[in-house]
N, C-alpha and C. Protein backbone atom coordinates (compact mmCIF):
# COMPACT_ATOMS: atom_id res chain seq x y z
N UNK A 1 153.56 3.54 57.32
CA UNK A 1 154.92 3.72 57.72
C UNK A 1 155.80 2.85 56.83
N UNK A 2 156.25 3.33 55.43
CA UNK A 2 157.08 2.86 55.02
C UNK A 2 158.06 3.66 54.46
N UNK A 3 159.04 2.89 54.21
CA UNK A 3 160.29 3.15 53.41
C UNK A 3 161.58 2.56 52.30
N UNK A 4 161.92 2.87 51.74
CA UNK A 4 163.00 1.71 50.85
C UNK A 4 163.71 1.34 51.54
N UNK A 5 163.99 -0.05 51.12
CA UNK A 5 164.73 -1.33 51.92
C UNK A 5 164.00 -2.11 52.51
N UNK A 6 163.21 -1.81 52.97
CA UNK A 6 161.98 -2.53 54.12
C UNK A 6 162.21 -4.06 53.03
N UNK A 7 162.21 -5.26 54.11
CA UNK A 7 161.99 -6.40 54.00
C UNK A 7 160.73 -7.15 54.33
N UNK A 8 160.34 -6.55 55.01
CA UNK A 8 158.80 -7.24 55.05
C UNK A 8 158.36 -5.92 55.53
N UNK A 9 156.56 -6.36 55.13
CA UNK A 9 155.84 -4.79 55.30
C UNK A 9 154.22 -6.01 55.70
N UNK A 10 153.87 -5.13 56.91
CA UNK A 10 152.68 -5.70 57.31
C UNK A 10 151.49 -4.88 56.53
N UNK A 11 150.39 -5.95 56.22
CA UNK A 11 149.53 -4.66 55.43
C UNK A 11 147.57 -5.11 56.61
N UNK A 12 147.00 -4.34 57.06
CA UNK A 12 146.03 -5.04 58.09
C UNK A 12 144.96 -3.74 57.26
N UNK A 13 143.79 -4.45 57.46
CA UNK A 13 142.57 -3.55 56.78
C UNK A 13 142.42 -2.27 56.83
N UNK A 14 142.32 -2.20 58.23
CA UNK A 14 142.22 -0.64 58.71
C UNK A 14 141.99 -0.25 59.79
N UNK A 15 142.82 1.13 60.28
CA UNK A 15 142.93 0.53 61.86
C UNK A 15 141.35 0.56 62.91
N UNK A 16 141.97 0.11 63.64
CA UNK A 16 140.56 -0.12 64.62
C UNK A 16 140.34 1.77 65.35
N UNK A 17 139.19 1.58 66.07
CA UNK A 17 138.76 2.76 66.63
C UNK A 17 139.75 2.82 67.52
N UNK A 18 140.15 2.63 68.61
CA UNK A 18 141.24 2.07 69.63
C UNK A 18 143.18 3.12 68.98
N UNK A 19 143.24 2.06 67.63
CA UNK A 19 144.37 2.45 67.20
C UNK A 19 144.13 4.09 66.32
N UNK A 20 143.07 4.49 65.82
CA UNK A 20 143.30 5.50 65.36
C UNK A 20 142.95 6.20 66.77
N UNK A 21 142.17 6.20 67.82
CA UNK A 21 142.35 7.46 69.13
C UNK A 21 143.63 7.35 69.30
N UNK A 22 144.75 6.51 69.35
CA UNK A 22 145.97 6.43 70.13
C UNK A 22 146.69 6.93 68.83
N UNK A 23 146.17 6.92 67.49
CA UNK A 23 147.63 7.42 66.27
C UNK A 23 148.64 5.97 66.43
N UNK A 24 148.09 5.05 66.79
CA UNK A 24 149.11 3.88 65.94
C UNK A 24 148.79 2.71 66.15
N UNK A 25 149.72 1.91 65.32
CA UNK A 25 149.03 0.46 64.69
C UNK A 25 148.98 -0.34 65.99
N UNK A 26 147.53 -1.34 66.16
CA UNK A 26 147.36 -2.36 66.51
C UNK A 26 147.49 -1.66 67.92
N UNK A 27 147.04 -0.81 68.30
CA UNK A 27 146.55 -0.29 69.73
C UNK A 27 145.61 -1.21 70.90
N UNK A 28 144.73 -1.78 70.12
CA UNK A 28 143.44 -2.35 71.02
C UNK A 28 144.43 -3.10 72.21
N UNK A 29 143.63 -2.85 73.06
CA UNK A 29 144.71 -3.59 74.46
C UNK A 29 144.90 -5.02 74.26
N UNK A 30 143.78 -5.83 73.51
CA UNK A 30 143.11 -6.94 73.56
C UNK A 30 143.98 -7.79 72.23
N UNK A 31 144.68 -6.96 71.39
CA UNK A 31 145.05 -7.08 70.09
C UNK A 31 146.44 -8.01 70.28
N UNK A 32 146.95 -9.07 69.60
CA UNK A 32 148.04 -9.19 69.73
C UNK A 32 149.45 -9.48 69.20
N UNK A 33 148.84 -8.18 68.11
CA UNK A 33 149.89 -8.35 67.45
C UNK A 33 151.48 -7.78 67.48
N UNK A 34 151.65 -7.41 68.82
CA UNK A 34 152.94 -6.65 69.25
C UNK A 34 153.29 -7.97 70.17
N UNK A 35 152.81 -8.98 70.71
CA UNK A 35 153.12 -9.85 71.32
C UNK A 35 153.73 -11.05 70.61
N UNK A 36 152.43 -11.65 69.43
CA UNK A 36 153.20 -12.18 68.32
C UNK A 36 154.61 -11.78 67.95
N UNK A 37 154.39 -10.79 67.39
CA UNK A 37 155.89 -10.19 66.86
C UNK A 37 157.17 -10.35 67.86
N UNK A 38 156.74 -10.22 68.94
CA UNK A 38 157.74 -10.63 70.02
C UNK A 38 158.20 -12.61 69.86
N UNK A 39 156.70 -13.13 70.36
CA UNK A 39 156.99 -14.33 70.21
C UNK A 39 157.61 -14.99 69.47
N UNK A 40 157.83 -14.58 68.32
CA UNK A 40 158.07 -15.79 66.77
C UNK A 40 159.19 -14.85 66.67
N UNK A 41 159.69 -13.91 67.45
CA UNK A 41 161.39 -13.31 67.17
C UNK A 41 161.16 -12.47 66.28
N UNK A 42 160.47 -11.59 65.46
CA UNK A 42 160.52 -10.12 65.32
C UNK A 42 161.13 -9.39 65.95
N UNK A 43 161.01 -8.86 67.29
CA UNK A 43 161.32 -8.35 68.06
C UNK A 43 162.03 -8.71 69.26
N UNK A 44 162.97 -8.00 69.38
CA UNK A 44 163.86 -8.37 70.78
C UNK A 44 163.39 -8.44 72.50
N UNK A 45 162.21 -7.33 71.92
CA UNK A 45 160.89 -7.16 73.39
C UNK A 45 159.69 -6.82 72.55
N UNK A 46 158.60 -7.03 73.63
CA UNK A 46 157.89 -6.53 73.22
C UNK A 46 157.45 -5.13 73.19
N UNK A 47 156.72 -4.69 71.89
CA UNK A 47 156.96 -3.32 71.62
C UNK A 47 155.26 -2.89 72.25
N UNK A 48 155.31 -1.48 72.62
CA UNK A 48 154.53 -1.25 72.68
C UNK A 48 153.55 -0.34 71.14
N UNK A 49 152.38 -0.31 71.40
CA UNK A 49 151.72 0.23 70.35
C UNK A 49 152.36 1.63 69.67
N UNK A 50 152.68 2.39 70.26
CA UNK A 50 153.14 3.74 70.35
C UNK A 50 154.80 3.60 69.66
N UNK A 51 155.05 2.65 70.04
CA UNK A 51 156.68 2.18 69.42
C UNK A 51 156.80 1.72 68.08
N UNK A 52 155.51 1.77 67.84
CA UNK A 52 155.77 0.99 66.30
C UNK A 52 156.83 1.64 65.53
N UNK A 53 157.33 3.00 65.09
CA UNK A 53 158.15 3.62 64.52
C UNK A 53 159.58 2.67 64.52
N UNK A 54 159.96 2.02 65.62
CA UNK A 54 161.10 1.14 65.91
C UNK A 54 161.25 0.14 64.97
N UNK A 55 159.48 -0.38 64.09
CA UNK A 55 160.09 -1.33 63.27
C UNK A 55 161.01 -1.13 62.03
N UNK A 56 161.12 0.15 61.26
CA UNK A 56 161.83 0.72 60.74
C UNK A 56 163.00 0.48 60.85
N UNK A 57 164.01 0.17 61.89
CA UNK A 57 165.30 0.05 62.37
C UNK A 57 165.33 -1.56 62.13
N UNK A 58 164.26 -2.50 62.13
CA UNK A 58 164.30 -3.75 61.76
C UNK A 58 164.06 -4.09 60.50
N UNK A 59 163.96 -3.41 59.58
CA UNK A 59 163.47 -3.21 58.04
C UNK A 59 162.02 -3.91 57.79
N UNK A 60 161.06 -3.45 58.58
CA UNK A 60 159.39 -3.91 59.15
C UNK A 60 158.84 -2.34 58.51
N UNK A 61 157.85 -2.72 57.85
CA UNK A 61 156.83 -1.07 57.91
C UNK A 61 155.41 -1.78 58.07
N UNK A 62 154.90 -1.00 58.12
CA UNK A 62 153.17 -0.89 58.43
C UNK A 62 152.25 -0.14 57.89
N UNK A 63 151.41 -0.75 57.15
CA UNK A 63 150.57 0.14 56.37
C UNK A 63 149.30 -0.82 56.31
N UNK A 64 147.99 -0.12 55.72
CA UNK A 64 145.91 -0.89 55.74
C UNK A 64 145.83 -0.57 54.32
N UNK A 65 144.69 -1.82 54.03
CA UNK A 65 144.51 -1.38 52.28
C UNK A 65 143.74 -0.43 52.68
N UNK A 66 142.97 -0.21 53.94
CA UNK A 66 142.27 0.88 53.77
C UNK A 66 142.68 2.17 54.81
N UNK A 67 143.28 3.22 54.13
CA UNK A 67 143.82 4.14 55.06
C UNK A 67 143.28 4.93 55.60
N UNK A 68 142.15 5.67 54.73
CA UNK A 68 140.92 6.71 55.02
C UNK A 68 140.19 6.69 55.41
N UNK A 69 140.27 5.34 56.90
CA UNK A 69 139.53 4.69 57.45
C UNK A 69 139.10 3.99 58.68
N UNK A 70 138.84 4.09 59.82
CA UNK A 70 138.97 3.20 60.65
C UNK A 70 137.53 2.76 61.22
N UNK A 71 137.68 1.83 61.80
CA UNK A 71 136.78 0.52 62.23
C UNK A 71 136.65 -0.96 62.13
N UNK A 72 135.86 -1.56 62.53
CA UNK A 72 135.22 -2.75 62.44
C UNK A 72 135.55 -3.58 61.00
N UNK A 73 136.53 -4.40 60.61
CA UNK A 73 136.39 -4.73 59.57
C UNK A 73 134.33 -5.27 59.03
N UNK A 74 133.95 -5.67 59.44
CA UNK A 74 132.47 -5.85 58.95
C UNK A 74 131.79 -4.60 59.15
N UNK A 75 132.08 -3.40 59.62
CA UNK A 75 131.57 -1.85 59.21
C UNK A 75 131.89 -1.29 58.42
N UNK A 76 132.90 -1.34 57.21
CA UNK A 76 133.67 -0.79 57.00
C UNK A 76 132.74 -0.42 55.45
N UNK A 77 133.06 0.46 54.57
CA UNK A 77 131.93 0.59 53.65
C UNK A 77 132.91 0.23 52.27
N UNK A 78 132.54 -0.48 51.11
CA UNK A 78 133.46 -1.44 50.47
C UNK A 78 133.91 -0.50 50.00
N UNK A 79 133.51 0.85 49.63
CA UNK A 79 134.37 1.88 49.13
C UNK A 79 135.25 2.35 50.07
N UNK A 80 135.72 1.76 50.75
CA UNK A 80 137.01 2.53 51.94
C UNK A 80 138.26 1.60 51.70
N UNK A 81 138.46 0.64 50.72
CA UNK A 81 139.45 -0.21 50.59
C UNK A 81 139.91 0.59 48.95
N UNK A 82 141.18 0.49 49.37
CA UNK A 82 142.47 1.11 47.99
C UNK A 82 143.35 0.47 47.62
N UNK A 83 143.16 -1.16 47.22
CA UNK A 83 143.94 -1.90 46.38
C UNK A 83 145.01 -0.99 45.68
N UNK A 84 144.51 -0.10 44.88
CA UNK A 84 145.26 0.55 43.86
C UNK A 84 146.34 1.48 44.66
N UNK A 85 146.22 1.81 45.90
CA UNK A 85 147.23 2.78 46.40
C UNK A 85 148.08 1.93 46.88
N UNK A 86 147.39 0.50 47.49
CA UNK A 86 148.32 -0.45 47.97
C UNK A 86 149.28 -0.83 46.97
N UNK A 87 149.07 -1.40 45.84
CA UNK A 87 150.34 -1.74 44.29
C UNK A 87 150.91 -0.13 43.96
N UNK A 88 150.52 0.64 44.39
CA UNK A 88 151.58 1.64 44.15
C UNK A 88 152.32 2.05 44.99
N UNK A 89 152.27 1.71 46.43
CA UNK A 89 153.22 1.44 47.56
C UNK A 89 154.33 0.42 47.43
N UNK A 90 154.04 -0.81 46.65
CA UNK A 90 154.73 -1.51 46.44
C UNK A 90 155.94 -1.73 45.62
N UNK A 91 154.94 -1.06 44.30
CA UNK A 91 155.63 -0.67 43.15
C UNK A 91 156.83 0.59 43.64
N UNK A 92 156.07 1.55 44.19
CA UNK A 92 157.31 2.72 44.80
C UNK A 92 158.63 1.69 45.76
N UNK A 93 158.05 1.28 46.58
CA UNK A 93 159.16 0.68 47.66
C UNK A 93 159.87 0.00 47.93
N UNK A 94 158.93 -1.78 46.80
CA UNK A 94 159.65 -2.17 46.73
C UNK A 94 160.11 -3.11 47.96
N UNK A 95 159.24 -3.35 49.03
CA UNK A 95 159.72 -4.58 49.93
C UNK A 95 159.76 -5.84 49.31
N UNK A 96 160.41 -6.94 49.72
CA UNK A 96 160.44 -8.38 49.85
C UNK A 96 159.50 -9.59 50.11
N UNK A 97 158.82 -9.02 51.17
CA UNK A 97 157.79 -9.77 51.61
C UNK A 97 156.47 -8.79 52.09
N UNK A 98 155.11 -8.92 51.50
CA UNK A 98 154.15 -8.53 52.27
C UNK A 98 153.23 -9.50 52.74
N UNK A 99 152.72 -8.97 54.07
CA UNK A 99 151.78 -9.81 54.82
C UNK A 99 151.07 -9.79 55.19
N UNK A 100 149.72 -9.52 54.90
CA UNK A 100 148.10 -9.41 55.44
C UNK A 100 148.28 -9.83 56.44
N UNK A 101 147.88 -9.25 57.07
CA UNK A 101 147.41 -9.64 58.42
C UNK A 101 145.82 -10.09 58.98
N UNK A 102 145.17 -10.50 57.97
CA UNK A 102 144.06 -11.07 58.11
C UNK A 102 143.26 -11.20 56.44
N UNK A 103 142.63 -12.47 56.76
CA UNK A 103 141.87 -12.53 55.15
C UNK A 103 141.10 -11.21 54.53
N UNK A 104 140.70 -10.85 55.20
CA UNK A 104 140.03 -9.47 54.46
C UNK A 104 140.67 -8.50 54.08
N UNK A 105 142.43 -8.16 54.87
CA UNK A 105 142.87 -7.50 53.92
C UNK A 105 142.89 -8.02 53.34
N UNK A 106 143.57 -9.32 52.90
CA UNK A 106 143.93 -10.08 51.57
C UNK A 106 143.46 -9.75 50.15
N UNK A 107 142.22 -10.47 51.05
CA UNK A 107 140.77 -10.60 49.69
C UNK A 107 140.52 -9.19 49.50
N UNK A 108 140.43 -8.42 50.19
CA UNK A 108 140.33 -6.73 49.41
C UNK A 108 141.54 -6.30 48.55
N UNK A 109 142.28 -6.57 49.19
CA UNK A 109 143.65 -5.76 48.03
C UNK A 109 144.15 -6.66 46.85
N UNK A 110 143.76 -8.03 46.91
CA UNK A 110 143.30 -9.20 45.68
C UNK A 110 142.44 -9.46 45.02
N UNK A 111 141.51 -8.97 45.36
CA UNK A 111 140.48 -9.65 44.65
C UNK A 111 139.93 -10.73 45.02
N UNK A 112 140.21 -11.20 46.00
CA UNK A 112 139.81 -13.07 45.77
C UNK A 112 138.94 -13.00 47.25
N UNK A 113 137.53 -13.85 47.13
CA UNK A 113 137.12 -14.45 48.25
C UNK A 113 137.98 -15.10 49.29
N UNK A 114 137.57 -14.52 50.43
CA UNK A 114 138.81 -15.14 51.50
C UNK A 114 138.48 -16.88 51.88
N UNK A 115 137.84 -17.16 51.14
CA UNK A 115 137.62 -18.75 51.42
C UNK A 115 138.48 -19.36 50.60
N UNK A 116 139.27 -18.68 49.44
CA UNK A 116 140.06 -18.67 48.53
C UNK A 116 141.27 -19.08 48.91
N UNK A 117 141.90 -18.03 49.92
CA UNK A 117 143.03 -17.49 50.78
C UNK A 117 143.47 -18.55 51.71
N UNK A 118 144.50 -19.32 51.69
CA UNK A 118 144.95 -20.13 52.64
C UNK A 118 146.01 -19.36 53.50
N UNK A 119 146.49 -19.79 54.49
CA UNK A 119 146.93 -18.99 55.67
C UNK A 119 148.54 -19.32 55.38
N UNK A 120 149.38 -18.73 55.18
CA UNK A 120 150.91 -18.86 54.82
C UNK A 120 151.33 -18.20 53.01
N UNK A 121 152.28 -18.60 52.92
CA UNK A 121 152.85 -18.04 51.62
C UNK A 121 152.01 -18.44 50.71
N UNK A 122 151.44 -17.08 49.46
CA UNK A 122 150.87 -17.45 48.73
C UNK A 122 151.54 -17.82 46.91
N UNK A 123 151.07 -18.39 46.41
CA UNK A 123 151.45 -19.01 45.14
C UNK A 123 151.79 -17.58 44.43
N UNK A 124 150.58 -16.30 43.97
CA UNK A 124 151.12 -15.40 43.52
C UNK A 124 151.60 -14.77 43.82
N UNK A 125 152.50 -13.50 43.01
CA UNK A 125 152.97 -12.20 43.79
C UNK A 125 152.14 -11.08 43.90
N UNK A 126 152.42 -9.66 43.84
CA UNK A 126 152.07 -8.34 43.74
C UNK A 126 153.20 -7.54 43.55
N UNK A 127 153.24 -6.90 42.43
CA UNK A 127 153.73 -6.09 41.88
C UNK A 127 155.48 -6.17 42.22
N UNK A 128 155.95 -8.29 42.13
CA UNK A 128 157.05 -9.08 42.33
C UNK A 128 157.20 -9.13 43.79
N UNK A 129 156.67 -8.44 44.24
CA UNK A 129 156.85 -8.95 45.90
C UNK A 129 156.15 -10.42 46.48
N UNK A 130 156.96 -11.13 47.56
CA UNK A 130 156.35 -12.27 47.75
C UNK A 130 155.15 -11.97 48.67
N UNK A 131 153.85 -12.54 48.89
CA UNK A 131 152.54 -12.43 49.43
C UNK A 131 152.61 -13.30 50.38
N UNK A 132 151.79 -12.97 51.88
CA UNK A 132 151.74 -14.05 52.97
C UNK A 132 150.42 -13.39 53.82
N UNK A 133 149.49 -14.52 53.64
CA UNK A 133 148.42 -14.10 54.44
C UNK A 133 148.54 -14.69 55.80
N UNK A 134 148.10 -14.26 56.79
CA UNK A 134 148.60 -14.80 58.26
C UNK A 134 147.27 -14.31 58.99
N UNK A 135 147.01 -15.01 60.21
CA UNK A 135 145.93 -15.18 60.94
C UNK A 135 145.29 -13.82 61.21
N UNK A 136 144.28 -12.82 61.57
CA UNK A 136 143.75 -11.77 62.29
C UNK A 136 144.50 -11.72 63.84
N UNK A 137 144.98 -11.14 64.28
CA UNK A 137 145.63 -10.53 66.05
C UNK A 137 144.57 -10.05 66.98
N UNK A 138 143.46 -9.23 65.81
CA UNK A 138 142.36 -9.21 66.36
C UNK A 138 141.60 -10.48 67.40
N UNK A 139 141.35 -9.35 68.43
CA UNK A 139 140.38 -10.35 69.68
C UNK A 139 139.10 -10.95 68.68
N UNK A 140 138.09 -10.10 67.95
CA UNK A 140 137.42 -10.76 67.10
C UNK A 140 137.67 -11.71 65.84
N UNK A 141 139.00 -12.36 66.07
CA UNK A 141 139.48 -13.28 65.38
C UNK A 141 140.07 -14.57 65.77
N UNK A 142 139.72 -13.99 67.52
CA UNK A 142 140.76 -15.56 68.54
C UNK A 142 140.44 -16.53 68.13
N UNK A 143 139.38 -17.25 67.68
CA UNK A 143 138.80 -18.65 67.00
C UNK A 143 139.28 -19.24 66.16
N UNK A 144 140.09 -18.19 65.19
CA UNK A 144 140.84 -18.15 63.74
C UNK A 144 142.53 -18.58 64.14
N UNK A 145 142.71 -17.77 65.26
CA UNK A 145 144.06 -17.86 65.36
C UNK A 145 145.07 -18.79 65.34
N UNK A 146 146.34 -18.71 64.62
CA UNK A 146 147.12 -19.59 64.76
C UNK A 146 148.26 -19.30 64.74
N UNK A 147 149.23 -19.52 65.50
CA UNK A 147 150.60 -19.11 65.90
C UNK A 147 151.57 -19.49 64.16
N UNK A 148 151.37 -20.82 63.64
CA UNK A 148 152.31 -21.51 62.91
C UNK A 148 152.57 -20.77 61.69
N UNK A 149 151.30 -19.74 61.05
CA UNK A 149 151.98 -18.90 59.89
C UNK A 149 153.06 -17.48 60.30
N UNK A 150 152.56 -17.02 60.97
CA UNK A 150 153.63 -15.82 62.14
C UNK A 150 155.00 -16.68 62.22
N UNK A 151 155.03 -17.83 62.60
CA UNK A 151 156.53 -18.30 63.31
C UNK A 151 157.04 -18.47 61.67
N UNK A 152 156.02 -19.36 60.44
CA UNK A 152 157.31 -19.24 58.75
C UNK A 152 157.06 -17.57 58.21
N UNK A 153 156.67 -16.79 58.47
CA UNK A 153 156.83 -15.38 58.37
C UNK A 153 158.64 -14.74 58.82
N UNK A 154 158.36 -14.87 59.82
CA UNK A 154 159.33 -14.99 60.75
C UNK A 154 160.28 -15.20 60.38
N UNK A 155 160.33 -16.84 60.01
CA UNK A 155 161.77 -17.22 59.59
C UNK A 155 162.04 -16.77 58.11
N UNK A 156 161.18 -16.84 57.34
CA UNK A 156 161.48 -16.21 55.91
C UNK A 156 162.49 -15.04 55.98
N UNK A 157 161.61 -13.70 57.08
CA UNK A 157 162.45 -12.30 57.16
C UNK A 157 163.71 -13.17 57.44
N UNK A 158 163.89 -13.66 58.61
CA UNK A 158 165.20 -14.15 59.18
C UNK A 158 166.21 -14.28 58.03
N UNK A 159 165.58 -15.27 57.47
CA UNK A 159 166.45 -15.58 55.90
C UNK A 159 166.90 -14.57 55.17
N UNK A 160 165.75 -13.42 54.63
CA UNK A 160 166.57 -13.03 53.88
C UNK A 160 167.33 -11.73 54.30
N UNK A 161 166.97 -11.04 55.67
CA UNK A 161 167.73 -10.44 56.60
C UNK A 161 168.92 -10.91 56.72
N UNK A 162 169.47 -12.02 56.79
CA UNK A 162 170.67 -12.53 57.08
C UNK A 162 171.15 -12.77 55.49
N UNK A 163 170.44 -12.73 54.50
CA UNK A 163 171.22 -12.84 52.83
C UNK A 163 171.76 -11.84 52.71
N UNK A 164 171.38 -10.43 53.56
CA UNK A 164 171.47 -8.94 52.95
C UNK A 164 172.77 -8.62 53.84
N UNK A 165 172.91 -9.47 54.55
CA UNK A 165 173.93 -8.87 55.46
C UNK A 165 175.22 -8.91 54.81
């Protein structure tokens, strides 16, 4: 789900079994990344799964390095990840900020071992856009989780949402 203008664009591996039966992002009941987004001020409420289309009106899109695909990030078969479609999303669109939403997208659509990958803004770009890896929302990631890269995510959009105005 993207489009030109978009200011930040979430990018997550690929959706879960959960989100592709339902047709949209971050479905799993257990998941929480529509709550985050609420918490750290994305959102004015919280959205439901099915609502995602709304982030559009906030200049938010949503897109997986791997699209042709869903499951288990550790099921997933290494040929189901598309770095290359991902930099040409970018290159076409053109957001501000992108943001993994977990090390494995990262490290798939980079290249780099996710032991590599520190959690917040990263040093390089992609295709001039700024890069931000941020915790898994995934329930199989609660151990990992941490509120504090979501809340400078957050304020970054804030920033430059309010430059554009």
């Amino acid at each position: 789900m993207l489009r030109d203008g978009l200011i930040l664009v979430f990018c997550g591996t690929a959706p879960s079994p959960a989100s592709a039966k339902a047709k949209a992002y971050y479905a799993h009941p257990h998941n929480k990344f529509w709550r985050v987004l609420f918490d750290v001020g994305l959102t004015a409420t919280r959205l439901a799964p099915s609502e995602y289309p709304n982030l559009l009106d906030l200049d938010i899109g949503l897109t997986d390095v791997a699209k042709r695909h869903f499951g288990i990030d550790s099921k997933l078969p290494k040929d189901a990840f598309a770095p290359d479609e991902l930099l040409g999303k970018l290159e076409h669109y053109r957001p501000r900020l992108l943001a993994f939403t977990s090390k494995r997208a990262a490290s798939e659509a980079l290249g780099v071992p996710t032991g590599k990958l520190p959690y917040g803004r990263q040093e390089r770009t992609l295709a001039n856009v700024e890069l931000w890896v941020l915790p898994s929302t995934s329930p199989l990631g609660d151990n990992h989780f941490r509120l504090e890269p979501w809340q400078a995510i957050a304020e970054r959009y804030r920033d430059l949402r309010a430059d554009e105005s």
